[in-house]
PDB file of N, CA and C in Angstrom:
ATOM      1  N   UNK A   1      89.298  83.449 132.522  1.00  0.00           N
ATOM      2  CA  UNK A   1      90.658  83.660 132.053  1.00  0.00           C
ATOM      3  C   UNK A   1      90.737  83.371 130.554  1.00  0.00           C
ATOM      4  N   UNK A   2      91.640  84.095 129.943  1.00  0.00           N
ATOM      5  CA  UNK A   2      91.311  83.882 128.664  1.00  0.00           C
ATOM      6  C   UNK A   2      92.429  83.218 127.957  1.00  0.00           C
ATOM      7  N   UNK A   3      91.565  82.374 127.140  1.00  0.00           N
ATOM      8  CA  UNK A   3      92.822  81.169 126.635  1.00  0.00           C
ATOM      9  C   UNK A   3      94.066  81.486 124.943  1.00  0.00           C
ATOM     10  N   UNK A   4      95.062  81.319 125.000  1.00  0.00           N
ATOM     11  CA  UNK A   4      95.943  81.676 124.535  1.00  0.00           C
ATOM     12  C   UNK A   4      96.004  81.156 123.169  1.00  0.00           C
ATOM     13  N   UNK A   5      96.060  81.330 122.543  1.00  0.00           N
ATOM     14  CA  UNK A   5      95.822  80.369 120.882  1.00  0.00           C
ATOM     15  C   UNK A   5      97.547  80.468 120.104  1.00  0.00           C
ATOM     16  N   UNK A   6      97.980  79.255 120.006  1.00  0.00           N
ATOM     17  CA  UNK A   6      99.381  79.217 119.440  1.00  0.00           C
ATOM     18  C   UNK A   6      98.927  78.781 117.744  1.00  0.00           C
ATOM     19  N   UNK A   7      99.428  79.719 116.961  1.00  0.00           N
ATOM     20  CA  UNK A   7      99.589  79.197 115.448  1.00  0.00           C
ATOM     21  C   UNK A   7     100.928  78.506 115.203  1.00  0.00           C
ATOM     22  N   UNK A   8     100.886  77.470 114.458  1.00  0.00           N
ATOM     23  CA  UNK A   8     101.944  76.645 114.240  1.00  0.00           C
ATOM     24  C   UNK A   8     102.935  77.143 112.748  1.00  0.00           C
ATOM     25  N   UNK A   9     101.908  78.184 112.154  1.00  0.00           N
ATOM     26  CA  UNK A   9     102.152  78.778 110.461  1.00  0.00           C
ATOM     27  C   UNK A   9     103.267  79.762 110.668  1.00  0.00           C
ATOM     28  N   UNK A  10     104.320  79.612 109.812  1.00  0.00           N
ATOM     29  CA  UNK A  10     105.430  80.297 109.591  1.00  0.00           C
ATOM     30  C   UNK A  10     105.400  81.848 108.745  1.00  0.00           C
ATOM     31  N   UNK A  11     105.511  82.637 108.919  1.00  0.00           N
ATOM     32  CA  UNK A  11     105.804  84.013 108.340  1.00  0.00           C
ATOM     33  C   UNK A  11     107.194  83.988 107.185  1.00  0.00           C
ATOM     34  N   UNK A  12     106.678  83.966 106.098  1.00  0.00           N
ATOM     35  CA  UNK A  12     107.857  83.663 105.209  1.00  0.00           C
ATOM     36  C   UNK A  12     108.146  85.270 104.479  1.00  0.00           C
ATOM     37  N   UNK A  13     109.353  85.278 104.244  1.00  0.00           N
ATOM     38  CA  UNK A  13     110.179  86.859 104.322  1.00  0.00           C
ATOM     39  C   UNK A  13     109.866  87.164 102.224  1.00  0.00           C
ATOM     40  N   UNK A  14     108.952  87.728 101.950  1.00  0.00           N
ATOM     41  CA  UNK A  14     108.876  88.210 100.603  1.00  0.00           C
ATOM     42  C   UNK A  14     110.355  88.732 100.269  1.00  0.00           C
ATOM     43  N   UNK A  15     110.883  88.656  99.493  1.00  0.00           N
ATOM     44  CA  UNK A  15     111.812  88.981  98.419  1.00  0.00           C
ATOM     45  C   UNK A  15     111.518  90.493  97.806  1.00  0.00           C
ATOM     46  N   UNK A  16     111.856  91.277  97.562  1.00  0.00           N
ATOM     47  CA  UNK A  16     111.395  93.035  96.968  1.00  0.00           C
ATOM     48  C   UNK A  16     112.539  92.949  96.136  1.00  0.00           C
ATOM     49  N   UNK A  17     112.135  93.167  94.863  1.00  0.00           N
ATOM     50  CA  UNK A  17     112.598  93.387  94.001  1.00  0.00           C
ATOM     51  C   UNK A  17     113.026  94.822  93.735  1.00  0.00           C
ATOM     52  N   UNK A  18     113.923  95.713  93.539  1.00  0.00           N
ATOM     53  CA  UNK A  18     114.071  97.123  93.583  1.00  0.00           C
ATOM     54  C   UNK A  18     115.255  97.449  92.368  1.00  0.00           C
ATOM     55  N   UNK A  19     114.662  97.194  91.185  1.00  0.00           N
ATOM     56  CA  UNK A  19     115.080  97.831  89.812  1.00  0.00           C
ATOM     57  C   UNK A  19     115.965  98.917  89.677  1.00  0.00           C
ATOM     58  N   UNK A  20     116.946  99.067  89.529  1.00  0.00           N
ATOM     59  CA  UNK A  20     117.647 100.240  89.307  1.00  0.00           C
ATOM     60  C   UNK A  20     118.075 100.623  90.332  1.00  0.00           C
ATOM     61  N   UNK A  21     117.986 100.087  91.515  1.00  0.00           N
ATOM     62  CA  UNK A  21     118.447 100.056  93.078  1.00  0.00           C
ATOM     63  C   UNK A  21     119.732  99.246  93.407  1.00  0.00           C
ATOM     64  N   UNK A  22     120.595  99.662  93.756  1.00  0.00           N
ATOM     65  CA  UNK A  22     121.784  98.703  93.654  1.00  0.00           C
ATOM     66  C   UNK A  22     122.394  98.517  94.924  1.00  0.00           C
ATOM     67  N   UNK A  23     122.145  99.706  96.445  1.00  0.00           N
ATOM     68  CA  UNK A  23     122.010  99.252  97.693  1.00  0.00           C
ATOM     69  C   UNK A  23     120.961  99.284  98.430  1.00  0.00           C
ATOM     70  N   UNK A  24     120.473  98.977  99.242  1.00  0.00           N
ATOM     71  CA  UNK A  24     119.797  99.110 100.328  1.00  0.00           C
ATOM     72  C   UNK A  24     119.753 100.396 101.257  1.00  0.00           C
ATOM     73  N   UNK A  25     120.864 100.359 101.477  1.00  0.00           N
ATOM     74  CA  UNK A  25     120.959 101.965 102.698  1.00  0.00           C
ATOM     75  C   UNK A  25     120.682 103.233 101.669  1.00  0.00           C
ATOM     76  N   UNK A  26     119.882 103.731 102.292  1.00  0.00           N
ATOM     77  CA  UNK A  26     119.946 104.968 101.825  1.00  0.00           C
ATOM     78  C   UNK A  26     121.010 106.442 101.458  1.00  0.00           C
ATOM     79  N   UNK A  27     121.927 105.811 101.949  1.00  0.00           N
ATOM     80  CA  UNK A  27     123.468 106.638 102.576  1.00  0.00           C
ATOM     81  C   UNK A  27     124.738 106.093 102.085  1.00  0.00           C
ATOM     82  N   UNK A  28     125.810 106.917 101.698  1.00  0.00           N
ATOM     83  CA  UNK A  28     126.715 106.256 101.606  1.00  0.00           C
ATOM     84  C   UNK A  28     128.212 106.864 102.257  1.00  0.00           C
ATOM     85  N   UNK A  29     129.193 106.451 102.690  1.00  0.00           N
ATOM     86  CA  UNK A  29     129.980 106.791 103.200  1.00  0.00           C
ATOM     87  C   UNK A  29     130.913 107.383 102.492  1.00  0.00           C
ATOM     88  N   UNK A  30     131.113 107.695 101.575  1.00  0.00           N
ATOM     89  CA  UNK A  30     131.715 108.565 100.469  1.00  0.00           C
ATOM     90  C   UNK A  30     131.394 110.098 100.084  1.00  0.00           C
ATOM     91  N   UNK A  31     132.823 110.502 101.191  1.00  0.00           N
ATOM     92  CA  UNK A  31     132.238 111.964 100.891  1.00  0.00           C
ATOM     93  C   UNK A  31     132.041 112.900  99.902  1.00  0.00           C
ATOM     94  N   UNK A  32     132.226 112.292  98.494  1.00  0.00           N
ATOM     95  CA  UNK A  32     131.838 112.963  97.551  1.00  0.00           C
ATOM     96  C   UNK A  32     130.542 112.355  96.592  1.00  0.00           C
ATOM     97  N   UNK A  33     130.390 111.601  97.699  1.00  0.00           N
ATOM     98  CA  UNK A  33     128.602 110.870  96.767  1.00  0.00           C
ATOM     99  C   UNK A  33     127.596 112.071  97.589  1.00  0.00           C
ATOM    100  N   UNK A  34     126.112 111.878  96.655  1.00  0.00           N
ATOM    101  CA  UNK A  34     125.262 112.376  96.859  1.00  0.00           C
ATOM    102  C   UNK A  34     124.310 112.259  97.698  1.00  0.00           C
ATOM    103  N   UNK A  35     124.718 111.124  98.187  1.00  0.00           N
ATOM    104  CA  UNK A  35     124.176 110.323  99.036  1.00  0.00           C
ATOM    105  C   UNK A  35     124.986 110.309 100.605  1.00  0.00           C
ATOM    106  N   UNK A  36     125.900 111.367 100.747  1.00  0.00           N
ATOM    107  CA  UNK A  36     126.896 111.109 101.882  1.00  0.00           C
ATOM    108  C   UNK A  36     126.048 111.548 103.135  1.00  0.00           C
ATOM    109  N   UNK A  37     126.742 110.835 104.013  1.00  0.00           N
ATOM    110  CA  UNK A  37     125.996 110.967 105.609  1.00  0.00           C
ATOM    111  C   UNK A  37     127.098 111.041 106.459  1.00  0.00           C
ATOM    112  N   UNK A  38     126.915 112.082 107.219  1.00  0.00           N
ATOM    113  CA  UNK A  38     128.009 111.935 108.254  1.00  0.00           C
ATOM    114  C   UNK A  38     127.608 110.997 109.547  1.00  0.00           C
ATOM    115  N   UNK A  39     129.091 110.438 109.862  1.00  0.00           N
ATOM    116  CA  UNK A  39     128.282 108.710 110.564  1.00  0.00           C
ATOM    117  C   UNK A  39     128.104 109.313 111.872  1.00  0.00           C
ATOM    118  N   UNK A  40     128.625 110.661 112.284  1.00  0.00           N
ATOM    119  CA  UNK A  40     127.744 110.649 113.842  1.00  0.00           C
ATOM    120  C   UNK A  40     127.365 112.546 113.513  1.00  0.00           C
ATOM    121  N   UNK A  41     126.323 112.765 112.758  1.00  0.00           N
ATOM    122  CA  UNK A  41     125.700 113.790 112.420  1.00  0.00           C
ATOM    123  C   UNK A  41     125.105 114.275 113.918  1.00  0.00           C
ATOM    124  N   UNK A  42     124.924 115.270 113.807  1.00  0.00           N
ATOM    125  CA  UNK A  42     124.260 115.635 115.573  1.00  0.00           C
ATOM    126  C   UNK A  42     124.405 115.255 116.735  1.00  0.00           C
ATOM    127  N   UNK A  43     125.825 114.386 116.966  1.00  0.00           N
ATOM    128  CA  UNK A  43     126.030 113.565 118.007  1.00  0.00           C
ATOM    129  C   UNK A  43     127.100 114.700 118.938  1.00  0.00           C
ATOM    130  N   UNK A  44     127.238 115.807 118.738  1.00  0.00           N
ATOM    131  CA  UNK A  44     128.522 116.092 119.481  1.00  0.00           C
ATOM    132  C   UNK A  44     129.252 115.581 119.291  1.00  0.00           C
ATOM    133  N   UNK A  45     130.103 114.550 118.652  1.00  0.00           N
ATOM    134  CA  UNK A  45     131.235 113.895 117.777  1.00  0.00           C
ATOM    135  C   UNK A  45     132.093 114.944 117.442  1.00  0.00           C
TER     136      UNK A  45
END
């Protein structure tokens, strides 16, 4: 049977720096941005 090995070491979350980036989502809810997404695109909505 094979024995189970527990690490006690924590996974710490890097920080990303993204210059000239000012959100995260790729999308924005503003239908006159360039970036607009419709919030239920292909849903039959």
């Amino acid at each position: 049977m094979a024995v189970k090995q527990t690490s006690t070491e924590k996974k710490t979350k890097v920080k990303v720096s993204r210059p000239g980036i000012h959100a995260k989502s790729g999308s924005s809810k503003l239908k006159t941005s360039k970036n607009y997404k419709k919030p239920y695109a292909g849903g039959g909505r």
